[in-house]
N, C-alpha and C. Protein backbone atom coordinates (compact mmCIF):
# COMPACT_ATOMS: atom_id res chain seq x y z
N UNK A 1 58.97 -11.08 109.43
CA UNK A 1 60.02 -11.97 108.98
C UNK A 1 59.48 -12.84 107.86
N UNK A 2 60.40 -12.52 106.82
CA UNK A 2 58.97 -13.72 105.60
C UNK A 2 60.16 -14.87 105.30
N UNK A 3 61.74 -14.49 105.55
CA UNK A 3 62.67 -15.53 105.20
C UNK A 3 62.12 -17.36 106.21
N UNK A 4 61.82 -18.18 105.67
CA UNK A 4 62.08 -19.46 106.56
C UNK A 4 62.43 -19.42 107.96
N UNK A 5 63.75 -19.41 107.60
CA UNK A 5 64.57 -19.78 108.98
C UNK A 5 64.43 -18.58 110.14
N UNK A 6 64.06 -17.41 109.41
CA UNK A 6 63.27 -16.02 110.84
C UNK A 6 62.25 -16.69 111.41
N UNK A 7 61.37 -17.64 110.47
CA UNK A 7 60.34 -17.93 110.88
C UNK A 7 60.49 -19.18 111.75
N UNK A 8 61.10 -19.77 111.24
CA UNK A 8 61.36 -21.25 112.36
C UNK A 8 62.11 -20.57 113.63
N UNK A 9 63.28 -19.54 113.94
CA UNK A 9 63.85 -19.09 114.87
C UNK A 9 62.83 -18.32 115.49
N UNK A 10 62.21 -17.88 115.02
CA UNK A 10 60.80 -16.84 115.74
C UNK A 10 59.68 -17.85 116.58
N UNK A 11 59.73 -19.07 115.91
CA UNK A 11 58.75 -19.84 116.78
C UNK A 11 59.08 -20.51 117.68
N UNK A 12 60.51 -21.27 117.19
CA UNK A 12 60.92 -21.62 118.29
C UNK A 12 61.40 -20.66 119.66
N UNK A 13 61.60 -19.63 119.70
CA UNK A 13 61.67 -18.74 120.71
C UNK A 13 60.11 -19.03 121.17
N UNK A 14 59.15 -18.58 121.05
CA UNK A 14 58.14 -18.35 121.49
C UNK A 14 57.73 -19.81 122.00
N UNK A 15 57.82 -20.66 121.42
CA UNK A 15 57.73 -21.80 122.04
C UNK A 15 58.83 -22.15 123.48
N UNK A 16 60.00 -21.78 123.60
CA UNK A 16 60.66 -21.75 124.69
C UNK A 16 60.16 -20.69 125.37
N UNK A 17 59.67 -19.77 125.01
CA UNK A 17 59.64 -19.08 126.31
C UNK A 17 58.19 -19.19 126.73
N UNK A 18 57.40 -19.78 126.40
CA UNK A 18 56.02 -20.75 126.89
C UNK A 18 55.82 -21.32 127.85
N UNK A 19 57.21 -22.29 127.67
CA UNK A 19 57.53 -23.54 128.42
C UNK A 19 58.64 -22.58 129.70
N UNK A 20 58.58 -21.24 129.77
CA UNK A 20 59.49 -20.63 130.44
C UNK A 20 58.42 -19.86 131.35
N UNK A 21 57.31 -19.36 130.85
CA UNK A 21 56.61 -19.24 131.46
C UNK A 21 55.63 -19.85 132.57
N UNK A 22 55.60 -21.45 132.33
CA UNK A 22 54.87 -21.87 133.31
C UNK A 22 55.76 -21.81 134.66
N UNK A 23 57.35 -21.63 134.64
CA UNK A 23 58.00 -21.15 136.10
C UNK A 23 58.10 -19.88 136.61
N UNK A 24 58.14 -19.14 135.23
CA UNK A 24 57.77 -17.79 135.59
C UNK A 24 56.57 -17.34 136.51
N UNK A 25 55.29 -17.94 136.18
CA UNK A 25 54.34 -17.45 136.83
C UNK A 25 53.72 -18.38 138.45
N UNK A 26 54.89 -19.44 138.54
CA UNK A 26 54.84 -19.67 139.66
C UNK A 26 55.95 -18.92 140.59
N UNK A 27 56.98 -18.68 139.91
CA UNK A 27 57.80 -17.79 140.97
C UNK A 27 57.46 -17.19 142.16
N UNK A 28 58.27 -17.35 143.57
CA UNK A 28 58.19 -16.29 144.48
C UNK A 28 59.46 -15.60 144.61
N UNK A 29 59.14 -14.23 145.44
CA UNK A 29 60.43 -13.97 145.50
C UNK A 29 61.42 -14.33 146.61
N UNK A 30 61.73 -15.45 146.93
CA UNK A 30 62.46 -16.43 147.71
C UNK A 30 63.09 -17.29 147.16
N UNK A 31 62.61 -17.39 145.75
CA UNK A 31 63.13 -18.48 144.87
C UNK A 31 64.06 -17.64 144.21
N UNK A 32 64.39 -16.53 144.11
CA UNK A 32 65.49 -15.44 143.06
C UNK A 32 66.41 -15.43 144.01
N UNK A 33 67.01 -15.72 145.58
CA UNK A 33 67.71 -15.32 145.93
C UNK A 33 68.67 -16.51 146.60
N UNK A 34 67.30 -17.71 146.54
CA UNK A 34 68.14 -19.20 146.86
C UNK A 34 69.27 -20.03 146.30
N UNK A 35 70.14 -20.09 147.63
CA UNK A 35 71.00 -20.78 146.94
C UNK A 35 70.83 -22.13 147.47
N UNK A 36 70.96 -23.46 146.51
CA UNK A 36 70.65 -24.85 147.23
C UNK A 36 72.16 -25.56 147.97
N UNK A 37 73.28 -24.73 147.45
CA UNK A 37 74.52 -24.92 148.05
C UNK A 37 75.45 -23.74 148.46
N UNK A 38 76.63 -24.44 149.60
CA UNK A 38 77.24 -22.86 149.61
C UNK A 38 77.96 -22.51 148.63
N UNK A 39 78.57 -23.61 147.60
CA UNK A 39 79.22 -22.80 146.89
C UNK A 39 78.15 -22.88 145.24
N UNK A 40 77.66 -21.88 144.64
CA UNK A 40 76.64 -21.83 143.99
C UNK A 40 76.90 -20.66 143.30
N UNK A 41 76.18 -20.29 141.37
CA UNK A 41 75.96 -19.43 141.21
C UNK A 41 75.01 -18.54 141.67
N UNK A 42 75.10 -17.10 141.74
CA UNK A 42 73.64 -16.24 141.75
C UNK A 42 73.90 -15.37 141.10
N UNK A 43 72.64 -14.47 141.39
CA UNK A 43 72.61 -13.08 140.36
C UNK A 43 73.78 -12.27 140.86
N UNK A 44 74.08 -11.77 140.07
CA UNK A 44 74.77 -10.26 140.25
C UNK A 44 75.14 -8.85 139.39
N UNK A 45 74.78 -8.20 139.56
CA UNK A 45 74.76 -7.04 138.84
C UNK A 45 76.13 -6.61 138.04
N UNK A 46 75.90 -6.62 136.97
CA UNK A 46 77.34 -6.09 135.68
C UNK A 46 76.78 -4.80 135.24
N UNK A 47 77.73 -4.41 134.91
CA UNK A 47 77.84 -3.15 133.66
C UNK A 47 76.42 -3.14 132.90
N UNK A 48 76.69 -3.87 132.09
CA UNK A 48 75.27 -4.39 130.93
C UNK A 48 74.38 -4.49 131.07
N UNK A 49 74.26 -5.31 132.49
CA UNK A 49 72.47 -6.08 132.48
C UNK A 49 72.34 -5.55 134.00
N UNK A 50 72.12 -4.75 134.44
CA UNK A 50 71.23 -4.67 135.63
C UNK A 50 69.91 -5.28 136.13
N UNK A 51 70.25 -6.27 137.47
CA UNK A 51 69.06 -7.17 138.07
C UNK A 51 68.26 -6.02 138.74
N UNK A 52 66.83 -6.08 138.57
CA UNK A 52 65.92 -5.13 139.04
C UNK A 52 65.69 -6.01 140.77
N UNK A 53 66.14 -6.77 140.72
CA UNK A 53 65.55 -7.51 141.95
C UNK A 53 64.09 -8.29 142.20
N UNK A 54 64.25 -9.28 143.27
CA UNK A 54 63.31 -10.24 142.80
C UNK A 54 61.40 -10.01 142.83
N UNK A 55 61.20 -8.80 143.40
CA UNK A 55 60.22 -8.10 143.26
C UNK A 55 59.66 -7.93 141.49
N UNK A 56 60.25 -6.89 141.32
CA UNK A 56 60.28 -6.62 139.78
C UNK A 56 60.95 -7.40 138.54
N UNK A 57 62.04 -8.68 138.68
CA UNK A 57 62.44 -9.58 137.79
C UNK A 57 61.57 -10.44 136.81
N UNK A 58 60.48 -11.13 137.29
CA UNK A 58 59.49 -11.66 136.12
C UNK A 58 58.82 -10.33 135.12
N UNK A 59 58.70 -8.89 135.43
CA UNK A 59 58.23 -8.58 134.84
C UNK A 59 59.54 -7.52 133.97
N UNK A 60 60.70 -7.81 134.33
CA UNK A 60 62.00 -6.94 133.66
C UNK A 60 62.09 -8.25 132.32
N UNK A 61 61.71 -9.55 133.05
CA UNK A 61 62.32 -10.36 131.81
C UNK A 61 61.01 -10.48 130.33
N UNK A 62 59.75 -10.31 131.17
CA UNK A 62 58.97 -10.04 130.21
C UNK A 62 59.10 -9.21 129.28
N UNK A 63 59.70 -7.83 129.79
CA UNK A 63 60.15 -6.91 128.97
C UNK A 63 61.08 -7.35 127.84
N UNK A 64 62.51 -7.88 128.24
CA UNK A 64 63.41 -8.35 127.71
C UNK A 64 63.03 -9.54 126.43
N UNK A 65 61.50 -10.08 127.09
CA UNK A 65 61.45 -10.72 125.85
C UNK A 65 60.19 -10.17 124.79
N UNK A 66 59.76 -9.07 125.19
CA UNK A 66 59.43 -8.30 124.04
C UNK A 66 60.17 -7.36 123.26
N UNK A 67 61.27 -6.85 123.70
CA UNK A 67 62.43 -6.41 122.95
C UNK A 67 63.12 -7.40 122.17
N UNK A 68 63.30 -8.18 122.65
CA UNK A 68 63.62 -9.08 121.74
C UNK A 68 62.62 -9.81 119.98
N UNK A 69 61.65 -9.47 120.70
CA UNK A 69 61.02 -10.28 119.65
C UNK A 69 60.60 -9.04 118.73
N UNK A 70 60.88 -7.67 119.04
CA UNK A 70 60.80 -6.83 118.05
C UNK A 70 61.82 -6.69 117.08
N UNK A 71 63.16 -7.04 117.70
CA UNK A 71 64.09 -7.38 117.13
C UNK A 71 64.19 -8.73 115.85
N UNK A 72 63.53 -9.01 116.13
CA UNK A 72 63.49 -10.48 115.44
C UNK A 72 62.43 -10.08 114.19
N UNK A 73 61.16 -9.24 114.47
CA UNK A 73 60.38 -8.79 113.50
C UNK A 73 60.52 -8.16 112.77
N UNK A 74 62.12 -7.57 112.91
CA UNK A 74 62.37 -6.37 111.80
C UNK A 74 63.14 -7.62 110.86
N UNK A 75 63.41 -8.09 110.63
CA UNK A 75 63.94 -9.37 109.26
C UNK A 75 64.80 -8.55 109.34
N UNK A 76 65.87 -9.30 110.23
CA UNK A 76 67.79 -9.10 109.55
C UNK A 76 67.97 -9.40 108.74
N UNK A 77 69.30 -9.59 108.26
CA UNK A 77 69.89 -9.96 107.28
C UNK A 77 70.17 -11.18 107.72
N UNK A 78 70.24 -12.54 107.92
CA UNK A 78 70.39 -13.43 108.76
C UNK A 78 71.70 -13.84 107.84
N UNK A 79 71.77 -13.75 106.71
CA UNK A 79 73.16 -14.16 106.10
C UNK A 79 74.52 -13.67 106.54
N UNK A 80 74.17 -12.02 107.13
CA UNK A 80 75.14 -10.85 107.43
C UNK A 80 76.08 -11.80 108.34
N UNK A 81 76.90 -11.37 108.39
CA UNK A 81 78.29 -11.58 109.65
C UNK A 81 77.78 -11.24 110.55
N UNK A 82 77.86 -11.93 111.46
CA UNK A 82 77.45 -11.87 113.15
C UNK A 82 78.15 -10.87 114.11
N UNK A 83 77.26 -9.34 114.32
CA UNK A 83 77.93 -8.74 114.90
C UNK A 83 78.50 -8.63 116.79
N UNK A 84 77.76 -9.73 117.51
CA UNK A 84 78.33 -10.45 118.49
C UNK A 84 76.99 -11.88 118.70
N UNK A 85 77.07 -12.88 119.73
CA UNK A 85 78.58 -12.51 120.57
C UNK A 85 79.58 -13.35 120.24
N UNK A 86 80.03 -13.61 118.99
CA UNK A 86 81.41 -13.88 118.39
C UNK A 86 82.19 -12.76 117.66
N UNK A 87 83.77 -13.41 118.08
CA UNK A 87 84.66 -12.45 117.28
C UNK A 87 84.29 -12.50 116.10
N UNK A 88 85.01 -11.44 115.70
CA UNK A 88 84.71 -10.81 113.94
C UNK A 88 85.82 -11.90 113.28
N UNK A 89 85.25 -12.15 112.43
CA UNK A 89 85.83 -13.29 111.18
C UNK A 89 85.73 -14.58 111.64
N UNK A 90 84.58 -14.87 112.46
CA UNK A 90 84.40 -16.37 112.81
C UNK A 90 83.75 -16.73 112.31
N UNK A 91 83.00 -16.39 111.14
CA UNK A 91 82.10 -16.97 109.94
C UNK A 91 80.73 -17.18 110.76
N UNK A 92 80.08 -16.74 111.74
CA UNK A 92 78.91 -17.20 112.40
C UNK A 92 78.28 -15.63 111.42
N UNK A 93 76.85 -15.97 111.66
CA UNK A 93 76.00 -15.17 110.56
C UNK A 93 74.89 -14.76 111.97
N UNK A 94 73.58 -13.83 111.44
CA UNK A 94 73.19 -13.19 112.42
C UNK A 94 72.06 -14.32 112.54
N UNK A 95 71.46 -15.40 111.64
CA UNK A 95 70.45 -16.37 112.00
C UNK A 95 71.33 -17.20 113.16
N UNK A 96 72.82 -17.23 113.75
CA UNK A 96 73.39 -18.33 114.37
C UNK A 96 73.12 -17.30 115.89
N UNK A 97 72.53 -16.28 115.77
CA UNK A 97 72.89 -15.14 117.07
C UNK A 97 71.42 -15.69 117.45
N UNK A 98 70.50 -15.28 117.08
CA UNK A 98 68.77 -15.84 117.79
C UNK A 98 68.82 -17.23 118.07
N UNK A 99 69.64 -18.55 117.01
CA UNK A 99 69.44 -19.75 117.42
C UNK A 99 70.57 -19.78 118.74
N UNK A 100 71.65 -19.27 119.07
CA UNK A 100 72.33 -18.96 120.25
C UNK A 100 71.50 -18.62 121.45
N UNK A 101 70.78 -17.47 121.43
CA UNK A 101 69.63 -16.76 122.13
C UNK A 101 68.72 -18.11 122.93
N UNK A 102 68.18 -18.66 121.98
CA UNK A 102 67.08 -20.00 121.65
C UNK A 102 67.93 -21.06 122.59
N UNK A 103 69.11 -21.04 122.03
CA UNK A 103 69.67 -22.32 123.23
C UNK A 103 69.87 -21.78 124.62
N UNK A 104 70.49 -20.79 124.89
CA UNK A 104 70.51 -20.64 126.22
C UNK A 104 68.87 -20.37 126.78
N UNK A 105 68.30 -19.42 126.05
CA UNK A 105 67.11 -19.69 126.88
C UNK A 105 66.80 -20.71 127.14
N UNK A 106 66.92 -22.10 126.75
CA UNK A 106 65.95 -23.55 126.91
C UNK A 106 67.23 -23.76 127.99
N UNK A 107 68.26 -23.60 127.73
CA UNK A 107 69.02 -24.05 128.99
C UNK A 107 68.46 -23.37 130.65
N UNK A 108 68.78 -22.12 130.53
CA UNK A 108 68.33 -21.16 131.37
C UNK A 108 66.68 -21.38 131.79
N UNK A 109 65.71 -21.70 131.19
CA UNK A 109 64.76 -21.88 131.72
C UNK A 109 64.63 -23.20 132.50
N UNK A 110 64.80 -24.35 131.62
CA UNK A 110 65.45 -25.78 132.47
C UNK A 110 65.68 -25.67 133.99
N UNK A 111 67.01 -24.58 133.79
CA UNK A 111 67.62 -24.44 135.23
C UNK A 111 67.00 -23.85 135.97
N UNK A 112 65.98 -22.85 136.08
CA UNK A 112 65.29 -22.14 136.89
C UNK A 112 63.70 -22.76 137.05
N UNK A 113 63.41 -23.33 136.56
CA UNK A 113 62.37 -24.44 136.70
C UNK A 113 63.05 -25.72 137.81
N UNK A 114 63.98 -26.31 137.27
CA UNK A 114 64.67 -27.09 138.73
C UNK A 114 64.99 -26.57 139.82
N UNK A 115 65.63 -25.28 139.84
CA UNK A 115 65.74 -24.85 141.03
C UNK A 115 64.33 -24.81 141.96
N UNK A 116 63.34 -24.21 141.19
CA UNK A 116 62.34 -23.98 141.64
C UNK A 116 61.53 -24.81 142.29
N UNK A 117 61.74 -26.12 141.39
CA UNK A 117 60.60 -27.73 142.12
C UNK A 117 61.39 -28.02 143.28
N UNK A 118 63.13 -27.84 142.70
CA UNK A 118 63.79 -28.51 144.52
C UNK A 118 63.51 -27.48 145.91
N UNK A 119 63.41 -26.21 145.44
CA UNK A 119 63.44 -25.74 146.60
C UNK A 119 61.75 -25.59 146.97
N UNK A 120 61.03 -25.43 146.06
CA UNK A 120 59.82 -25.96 146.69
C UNK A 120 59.21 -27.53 147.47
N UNK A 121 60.16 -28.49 146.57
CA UNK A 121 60.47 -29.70 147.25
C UNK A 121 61.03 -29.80 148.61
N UNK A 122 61.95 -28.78 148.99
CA UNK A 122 62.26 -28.78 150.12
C UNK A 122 63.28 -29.26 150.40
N UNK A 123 64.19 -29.03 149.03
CA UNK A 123 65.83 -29.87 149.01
C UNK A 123 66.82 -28.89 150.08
N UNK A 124 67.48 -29.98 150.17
CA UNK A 124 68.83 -29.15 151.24
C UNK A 124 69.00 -27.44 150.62
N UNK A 125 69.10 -27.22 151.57
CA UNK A 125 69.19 -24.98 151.78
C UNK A 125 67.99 -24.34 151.58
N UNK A 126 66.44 -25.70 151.77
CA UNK A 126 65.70 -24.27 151.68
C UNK A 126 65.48 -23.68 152.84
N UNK A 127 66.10 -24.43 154.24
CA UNK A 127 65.47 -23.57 155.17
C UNK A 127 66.44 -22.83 155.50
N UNK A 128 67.48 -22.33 154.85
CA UNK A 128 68.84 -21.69 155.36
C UNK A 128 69.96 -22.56 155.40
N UNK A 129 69.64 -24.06 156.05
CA UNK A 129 70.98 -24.15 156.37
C UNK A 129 71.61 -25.00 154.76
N UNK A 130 73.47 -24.61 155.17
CA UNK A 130 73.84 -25.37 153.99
C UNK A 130 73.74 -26.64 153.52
N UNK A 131 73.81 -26.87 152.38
CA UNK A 131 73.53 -28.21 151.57
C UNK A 131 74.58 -29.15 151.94
């Protein structure tokens, strides 16, 4: 990537997923399936993204983020029209698709890092019962 902004979007990924890693590599697999309330999101399997389960998940997402970052090394066109995940003619460009990427990951890691301290903390539902 030799454009700027590949390069600032390229680091900042790698820098989030750093800070994504220090929950990653504490993970157990007890923590992929906890819920801290009854009514709560969890995983579930779509069309698109198949969950390998919590055995094999730290190392499906490792994957996911080396595909990704090969993606990022081939220098898009970052000016181009954004071919998802916005509709067509919403003026978003393909540099607004990795900084998209970039935010949910920092969101998404956030959240799975908290889950992780409360239920290692020992917040309501880790021993089963509801919150």
């Amino acid at each position: 990537m030799t454009d700027r902004r590949a390069t600032l979007l390229s680091s900042q990924f790698d820098l989030t997923w750093a800070l994504f890693e220090y929950h990653l590599d504490r993970l157990v697999p007890e923590d992929f399936l906890w819920e801290p309330a009854r009514v709560c999101w969890t995983v579930r399997n779509r069309d698109e993204i198949r969950w390998p389960g919590p055995e094999e998940c730290v190392a499906w997402l490792r994957d996911l983020r080396e595909r990704w970052s090969r993606v990022l090394e081939q220098a898009p066109d970052l000016d181009a029209p954004a071919p998802l995940p916005w509709p067509e003619g919403s003026g978003m460009t393909v540099a607004d698709t990795p900084a998209w990427v970039n935010a949910e990951l920092m969101k998404n890691a956030a959240e799975i890092g908290r889950l992780r301290l409360l239920r290692a903390a020992g917040a309501p539902g880790t021993t089963g019962e509801p919150a």
